[in-house]
N, C-alpha and C. Protein backbone atom coordinates (compact mmCIF):
# COMPACT_ATOMS: atom_id res chain seq x y z
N UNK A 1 -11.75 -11.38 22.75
CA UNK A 1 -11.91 -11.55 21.32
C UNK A 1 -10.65 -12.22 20.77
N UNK A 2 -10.93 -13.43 20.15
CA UNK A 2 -9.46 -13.82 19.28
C UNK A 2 -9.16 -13.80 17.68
N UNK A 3 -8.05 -12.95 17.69
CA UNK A 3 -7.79 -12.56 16.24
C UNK A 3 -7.10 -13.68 15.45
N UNK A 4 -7.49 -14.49 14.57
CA UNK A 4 -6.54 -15.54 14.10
C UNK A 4 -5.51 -14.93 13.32
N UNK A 5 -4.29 -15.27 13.46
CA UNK A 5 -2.85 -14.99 12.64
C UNK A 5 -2.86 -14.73 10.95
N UNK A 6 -4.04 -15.41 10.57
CA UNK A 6 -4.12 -15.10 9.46
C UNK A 6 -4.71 -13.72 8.91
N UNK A 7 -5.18 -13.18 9.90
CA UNK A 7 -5.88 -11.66 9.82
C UNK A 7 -5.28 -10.81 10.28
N UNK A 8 -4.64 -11.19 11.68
CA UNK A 8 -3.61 -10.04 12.29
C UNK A 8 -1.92 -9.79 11.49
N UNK A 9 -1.50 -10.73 11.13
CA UNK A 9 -0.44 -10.62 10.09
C UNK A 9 -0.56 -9.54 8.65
N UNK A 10 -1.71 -9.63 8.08
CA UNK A 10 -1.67 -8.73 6.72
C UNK A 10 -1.58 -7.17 7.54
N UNK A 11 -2.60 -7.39 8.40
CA UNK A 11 -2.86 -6.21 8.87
C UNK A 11 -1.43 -5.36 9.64
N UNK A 12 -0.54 -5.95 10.52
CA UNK A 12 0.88 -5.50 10.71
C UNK A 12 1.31 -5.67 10.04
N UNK A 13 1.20 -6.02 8.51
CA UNK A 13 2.31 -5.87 7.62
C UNK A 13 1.60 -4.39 6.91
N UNK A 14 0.89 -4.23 6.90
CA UNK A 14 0.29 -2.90 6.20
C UNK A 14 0.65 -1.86 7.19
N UNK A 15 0.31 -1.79 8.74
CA UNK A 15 0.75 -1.08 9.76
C UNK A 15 2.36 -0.89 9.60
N UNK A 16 3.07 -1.71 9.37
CA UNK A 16 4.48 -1.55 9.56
C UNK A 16 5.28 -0.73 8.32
N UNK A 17 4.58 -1.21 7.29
CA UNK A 17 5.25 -1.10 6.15
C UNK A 17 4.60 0.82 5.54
N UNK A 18 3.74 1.13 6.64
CA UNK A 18 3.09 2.71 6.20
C UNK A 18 3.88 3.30 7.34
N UNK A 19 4.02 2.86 8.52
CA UNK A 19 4.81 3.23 9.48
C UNK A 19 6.30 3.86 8.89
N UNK A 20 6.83 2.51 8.46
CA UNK A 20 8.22 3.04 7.88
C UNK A 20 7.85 4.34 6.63
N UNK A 21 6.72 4.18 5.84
CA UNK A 21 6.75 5.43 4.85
C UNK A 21 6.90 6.22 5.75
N UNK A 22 6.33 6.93 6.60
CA UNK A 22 5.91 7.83 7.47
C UNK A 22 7.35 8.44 8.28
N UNK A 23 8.54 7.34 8.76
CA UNK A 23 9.87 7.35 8.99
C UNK A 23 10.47 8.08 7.99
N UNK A 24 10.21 7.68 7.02
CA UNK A 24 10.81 7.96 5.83
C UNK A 24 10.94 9.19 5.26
N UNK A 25 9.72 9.51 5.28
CA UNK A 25 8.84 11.43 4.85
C UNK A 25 9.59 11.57 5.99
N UNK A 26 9.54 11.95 7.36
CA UNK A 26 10.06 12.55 8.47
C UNK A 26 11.37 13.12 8.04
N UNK A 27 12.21 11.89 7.94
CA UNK A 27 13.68 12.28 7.62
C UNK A 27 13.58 13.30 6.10
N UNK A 28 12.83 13.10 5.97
CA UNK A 28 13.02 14.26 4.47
C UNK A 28 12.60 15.56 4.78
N UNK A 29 12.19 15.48 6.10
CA UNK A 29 11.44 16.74 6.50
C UNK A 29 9.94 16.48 6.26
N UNK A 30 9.55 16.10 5.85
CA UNK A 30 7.84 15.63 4.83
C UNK A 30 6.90 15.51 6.21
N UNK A 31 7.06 15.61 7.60
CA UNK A 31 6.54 14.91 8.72
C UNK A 31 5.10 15.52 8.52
N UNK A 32 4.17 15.10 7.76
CA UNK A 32 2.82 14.89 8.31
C UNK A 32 1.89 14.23 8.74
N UNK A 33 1.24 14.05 9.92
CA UNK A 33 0.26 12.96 10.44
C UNK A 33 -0.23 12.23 9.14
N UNK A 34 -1.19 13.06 8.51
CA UNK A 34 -1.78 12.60 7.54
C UNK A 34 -0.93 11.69 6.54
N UNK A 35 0.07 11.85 6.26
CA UNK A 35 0.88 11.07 5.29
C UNK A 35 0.56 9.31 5.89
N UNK A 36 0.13 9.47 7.34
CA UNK A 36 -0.22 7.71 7.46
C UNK A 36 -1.23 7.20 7.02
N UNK A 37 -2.28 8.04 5.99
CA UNK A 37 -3.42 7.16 5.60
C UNK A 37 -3.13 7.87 4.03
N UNK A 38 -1.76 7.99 3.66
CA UNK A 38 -1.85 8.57 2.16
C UNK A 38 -1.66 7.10 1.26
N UNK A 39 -1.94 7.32 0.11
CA UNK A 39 -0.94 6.12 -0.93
C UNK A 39 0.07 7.18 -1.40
N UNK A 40 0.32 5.92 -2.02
CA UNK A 40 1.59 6.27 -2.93
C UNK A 40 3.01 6.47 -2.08
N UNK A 41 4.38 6.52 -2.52
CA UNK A 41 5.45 6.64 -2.08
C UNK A 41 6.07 5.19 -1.57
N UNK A 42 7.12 5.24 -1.18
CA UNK A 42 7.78 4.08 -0.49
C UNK A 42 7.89 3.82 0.47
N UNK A 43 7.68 2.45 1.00
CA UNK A 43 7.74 1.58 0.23
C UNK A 43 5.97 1.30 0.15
N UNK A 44 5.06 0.69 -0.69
CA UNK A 44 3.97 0.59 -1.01
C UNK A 44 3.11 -0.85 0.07
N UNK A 45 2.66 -0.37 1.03
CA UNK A 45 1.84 -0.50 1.96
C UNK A 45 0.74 -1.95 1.19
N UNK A 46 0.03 -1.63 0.22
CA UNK A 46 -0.97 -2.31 -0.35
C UNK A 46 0.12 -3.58 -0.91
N UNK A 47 0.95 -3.26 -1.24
CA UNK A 47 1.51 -4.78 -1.88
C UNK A 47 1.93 -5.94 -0.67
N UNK A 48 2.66 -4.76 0.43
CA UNK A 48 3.26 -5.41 1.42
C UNK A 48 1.74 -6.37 2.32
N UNK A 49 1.03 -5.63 2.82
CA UNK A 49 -0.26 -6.08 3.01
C UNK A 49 -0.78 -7.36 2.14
N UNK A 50 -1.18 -7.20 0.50
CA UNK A 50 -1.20 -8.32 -0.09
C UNK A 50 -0.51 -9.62 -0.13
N UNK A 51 0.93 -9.23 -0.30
CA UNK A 51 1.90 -10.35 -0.01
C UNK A 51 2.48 -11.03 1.14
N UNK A 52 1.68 -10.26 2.51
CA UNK A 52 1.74 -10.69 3.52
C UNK A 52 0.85 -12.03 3.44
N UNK A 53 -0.72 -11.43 3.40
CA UNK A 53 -1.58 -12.26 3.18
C UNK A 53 -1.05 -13.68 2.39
N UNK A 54 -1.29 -13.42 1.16
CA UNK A 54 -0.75 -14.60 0.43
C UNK A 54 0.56 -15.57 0.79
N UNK A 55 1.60 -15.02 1.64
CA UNK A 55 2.53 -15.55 2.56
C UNK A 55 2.03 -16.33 2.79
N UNK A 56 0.98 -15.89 4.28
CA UNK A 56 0.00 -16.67 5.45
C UNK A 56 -0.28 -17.25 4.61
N UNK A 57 -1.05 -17.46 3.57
CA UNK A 57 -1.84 -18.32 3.57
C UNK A 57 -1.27 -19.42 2.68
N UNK A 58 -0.49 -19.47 1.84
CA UNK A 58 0.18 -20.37 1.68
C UNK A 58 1.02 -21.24 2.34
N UNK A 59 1.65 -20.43 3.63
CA UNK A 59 1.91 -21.36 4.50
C UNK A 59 0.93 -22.30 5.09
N UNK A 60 -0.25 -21.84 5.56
CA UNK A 60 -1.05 -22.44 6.28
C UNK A 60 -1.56 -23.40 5.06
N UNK A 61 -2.15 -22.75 4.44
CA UNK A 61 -3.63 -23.87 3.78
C UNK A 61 -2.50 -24.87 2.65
N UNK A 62 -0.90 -24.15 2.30
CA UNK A 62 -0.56 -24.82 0.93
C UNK A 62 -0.85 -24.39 -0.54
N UNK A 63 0.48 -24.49 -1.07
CA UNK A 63 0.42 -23.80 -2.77
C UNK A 63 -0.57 -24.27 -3.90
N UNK A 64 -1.56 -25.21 -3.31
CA UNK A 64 -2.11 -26.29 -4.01
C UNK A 64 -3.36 -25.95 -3.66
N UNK A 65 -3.76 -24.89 -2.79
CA UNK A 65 -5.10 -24.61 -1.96
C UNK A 65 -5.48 -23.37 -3.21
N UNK A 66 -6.93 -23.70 -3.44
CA UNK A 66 -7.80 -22.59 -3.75
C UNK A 66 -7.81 -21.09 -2.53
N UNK A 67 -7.84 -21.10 -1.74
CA UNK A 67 -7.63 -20.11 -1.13
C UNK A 67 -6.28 -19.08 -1.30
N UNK A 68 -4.98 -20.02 -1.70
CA UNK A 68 -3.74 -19.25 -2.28
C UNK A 68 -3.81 -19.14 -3.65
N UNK A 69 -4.54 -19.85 -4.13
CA UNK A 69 -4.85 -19.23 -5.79
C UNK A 69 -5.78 -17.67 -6.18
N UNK A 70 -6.52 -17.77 -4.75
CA UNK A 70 -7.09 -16.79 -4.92
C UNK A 70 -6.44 -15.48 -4.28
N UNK A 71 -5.85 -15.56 -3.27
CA UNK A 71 -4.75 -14.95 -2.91
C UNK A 71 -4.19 -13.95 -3.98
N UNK A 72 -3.37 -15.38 -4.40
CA UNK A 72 -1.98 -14.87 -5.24
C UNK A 72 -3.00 -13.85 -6.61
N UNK A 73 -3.45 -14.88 -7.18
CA UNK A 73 -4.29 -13.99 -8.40
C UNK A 73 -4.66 -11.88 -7.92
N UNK A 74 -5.47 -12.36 -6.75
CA UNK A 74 -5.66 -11.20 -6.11
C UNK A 74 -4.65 -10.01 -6.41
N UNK A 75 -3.51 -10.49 -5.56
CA UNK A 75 -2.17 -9.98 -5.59
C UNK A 75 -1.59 -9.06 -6.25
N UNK A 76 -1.31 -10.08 -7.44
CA UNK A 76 -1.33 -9.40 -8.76
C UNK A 76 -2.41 -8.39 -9.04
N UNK A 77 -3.11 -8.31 -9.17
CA UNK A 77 -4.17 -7.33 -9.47
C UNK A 77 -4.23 -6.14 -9.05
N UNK A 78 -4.00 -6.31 -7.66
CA UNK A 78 -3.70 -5.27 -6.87
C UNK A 78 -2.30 -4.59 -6.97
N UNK A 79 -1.51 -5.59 -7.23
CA UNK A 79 -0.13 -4.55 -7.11
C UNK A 79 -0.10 -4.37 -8.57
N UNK A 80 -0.62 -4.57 -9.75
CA UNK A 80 -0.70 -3.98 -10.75
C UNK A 80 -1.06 -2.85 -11.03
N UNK A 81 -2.15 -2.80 -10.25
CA UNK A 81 -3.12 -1.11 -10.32
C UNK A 81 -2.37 -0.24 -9.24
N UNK A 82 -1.42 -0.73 -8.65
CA UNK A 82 -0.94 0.32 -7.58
C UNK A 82 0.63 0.94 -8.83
N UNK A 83 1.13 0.11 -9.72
CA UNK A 83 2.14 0.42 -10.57
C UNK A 83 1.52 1.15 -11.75
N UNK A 84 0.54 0.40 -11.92
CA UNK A 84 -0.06 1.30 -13.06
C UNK A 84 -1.05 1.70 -13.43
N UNK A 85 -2.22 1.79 -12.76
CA UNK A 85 -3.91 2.95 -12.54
C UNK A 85 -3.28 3.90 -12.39
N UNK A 86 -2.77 3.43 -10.75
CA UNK A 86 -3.27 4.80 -9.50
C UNK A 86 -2.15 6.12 -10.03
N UNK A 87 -0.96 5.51 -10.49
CA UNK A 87 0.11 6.26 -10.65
C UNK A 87 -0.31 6.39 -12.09
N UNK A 88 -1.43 6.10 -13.18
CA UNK A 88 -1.52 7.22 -14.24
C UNK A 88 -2.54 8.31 -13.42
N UNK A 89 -3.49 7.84 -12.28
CA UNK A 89 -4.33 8.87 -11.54
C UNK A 89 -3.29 9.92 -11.01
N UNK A 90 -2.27 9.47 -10.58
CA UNK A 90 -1.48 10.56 -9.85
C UNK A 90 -0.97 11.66 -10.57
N UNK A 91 -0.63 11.14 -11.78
CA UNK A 91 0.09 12.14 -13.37
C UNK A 91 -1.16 12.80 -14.00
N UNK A 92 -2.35 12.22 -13.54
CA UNK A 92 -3.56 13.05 -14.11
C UNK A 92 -3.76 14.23 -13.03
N UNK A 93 -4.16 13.82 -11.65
CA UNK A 93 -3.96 14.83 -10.74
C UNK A 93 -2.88 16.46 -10.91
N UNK A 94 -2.36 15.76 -10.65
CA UNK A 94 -0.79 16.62 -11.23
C UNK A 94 -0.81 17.67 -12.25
N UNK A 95 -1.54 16.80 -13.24
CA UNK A 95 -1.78 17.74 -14.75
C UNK A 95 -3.18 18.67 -14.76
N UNK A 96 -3.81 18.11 -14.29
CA UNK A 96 -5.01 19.03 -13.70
C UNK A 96 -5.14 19.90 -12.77
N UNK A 97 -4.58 19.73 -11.60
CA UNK A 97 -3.96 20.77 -10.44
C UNK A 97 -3.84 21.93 -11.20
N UNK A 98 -2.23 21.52 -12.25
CA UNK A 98 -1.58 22.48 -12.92
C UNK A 98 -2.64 23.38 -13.79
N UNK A 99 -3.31 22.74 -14.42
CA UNK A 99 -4.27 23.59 -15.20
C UNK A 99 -5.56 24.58 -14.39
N UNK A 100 -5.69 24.12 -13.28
CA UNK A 100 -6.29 24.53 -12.26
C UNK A 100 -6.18 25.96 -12.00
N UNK A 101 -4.55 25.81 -11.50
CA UNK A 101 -4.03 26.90 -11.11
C UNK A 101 -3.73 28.11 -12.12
N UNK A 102 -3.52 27.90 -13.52
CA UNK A 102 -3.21 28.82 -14.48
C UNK A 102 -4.73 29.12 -14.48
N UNK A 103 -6.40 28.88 -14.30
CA UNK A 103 -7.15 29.53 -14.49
C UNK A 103 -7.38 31.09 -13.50
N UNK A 104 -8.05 32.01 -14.53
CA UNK A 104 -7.90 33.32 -13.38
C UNK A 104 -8.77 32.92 -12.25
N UNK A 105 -8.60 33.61 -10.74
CA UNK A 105 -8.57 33.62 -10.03
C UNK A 105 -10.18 33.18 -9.58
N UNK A 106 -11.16 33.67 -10.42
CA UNK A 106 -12.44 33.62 -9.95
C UNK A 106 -13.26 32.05 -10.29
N UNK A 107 -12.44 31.66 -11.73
CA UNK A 107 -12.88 30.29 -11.88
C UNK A 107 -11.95 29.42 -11.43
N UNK A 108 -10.62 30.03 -10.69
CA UNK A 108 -9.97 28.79 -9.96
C UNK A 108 -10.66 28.26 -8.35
N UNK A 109 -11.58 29.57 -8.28
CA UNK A 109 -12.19 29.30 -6.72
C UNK A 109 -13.58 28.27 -6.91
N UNK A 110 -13.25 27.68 -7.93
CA UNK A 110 -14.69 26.63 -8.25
C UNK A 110 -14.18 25.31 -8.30
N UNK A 111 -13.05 25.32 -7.83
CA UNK A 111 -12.17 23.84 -7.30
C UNK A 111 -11.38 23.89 -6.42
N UNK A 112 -12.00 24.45 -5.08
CA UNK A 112 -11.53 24.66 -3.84
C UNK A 112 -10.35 23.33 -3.56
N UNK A 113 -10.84 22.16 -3.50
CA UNK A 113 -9.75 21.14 -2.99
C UNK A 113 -9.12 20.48 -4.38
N UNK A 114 -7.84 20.13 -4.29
CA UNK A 114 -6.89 19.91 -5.35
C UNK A 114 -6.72 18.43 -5.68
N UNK A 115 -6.58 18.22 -6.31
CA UNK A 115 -6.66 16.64 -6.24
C UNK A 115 -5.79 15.84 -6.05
N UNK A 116 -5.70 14.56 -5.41
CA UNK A 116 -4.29 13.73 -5.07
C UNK A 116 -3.94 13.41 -6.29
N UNK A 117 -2.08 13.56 -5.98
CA UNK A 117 -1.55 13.51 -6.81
C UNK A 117 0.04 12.50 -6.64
N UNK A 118 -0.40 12.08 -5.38
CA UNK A 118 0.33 11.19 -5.10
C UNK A 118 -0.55 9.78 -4.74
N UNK A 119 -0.67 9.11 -5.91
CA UNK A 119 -1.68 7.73 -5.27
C UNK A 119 -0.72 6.50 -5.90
N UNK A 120 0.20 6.16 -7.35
CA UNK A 120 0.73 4.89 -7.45
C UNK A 120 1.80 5.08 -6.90
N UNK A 121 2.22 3.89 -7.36
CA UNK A 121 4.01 3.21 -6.90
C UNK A 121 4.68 2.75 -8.15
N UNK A 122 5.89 3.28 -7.87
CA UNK A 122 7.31 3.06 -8.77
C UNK A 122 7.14 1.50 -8.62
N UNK A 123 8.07 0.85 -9.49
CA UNK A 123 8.43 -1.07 -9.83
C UNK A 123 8.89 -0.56 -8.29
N UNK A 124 10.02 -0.11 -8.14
CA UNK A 124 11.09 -0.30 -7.09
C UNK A 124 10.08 -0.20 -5.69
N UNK A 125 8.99 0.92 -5.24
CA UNK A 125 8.15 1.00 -4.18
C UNK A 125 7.23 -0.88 -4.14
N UNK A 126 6.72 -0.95 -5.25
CA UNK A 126 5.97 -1.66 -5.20
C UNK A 126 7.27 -3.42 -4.51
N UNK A 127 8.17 -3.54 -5.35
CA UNK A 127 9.31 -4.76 -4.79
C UNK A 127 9.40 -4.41 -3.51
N UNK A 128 9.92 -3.34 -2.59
CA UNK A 128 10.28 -3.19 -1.19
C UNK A 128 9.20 -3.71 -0.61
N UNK A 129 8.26 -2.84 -0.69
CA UNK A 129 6.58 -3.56 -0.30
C UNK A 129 6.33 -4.86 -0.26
N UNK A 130 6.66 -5.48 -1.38
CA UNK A 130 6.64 -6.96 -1.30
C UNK A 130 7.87 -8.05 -0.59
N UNK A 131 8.57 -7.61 -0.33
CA UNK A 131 9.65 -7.83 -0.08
C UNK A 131 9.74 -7.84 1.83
N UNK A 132 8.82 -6.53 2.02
CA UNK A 132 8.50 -6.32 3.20
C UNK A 132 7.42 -7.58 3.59
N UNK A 133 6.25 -7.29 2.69
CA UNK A 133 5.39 -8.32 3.44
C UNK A 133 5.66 -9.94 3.20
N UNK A 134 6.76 -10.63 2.24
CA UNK A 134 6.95 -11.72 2.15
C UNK A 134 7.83 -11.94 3.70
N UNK A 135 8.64 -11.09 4.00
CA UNK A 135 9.29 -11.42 5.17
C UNK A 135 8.72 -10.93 6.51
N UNK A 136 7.81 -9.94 6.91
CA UNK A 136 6.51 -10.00 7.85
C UNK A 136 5.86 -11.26 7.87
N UNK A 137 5.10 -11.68 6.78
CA UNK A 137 4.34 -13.14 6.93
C UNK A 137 4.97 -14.23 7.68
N UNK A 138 6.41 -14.13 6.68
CA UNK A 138 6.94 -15.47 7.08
C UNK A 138 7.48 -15.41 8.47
N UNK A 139 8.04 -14.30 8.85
CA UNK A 139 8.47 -14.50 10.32
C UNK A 139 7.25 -14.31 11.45
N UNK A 140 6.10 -13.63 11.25
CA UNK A 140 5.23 -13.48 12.20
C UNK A 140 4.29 -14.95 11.95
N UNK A 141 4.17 -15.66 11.18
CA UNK A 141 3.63 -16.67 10.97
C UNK A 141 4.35 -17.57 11.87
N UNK A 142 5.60 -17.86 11.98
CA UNK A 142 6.52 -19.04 12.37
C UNK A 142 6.45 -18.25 14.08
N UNK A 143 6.28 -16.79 14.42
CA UNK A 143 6.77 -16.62 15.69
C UNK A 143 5.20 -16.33 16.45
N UNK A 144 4.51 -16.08 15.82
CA UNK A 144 3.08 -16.03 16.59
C UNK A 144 1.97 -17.23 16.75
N UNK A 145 1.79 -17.11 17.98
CA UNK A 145 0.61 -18.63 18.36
C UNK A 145 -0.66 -18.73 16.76
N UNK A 146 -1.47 -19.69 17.29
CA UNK A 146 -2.66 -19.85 15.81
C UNK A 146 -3.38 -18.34 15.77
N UNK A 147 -3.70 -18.15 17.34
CA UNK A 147 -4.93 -17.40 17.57
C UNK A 147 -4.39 -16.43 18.77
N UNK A 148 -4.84 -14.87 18.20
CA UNK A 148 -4.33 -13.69 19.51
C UNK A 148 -5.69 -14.07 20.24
């Protein structure tokens, strides 16, 4: 099967850049498996991933290509809602948990699972992220053949 560079690149930049979260929680003590398919925290996985992409593909197709317009537009969109949806979802979580838990005991057992409360990204998570996948793209682009 051959993976073209333009697909296997976003995808190790999302692998790498959740990897290092996962480094990251460890050293804090935080070490849970699960933390590799969480959002939220640093550095932000979805931007690095996006801006990988849009890397590739501006290298390849050019800044002038409909395909990097659609990209980039994309981009934005996405790392918008990761700064500011998911992380008002996360402050809603949070605030609801809390109210959760102050109910007595018999109507708190009618919301067995709690809700995530870690899903956006800080400016600063969301820049590393990007920062990560502008320099993933560009070096796995220049060091990997067309096609795995």
């Amino acid at each position: 099967m051959v993976i073209p560079k333009l697909v296997l690149i976003p995808l190790a930049a999302g692998l790498v850049t959740q990897t290092i979260k996962f480094i990251l929680q460890a050293t804090r003590g935080e070490l849970r498996w699960s933390s590799l398919q969480e959002y939220g925290g640093m550095p932000s996985a979805h931007t690095a991933f996006v801006v990988s992409l849009t890397t590739v593909v501006a290298l390849d197709q050019g800044l002038n290509s409909a395909a990097f317009a659609v990209c980039f537009i994309f981009s934005l969109l996405i790392i918008r809602d990761a700064i500011g949806l998911r992380q008002f979802l996360g402050q809603h979580g949070r605030i609801l948990n809390m109210l959760i838990r102050e109910l007595p005991d018999r109507e708190e057992q009618k919301f067995p699972q709690h809700l995530v409360e870690r899903l956006g990204h800080s400016p600063l998570q969301a820049i590393v992220g990007g920062l990560l996948g502008l320099v993933i793209g560009w070096g796995l682009y220049f060091w990997l053949p067309t096609s795995i």
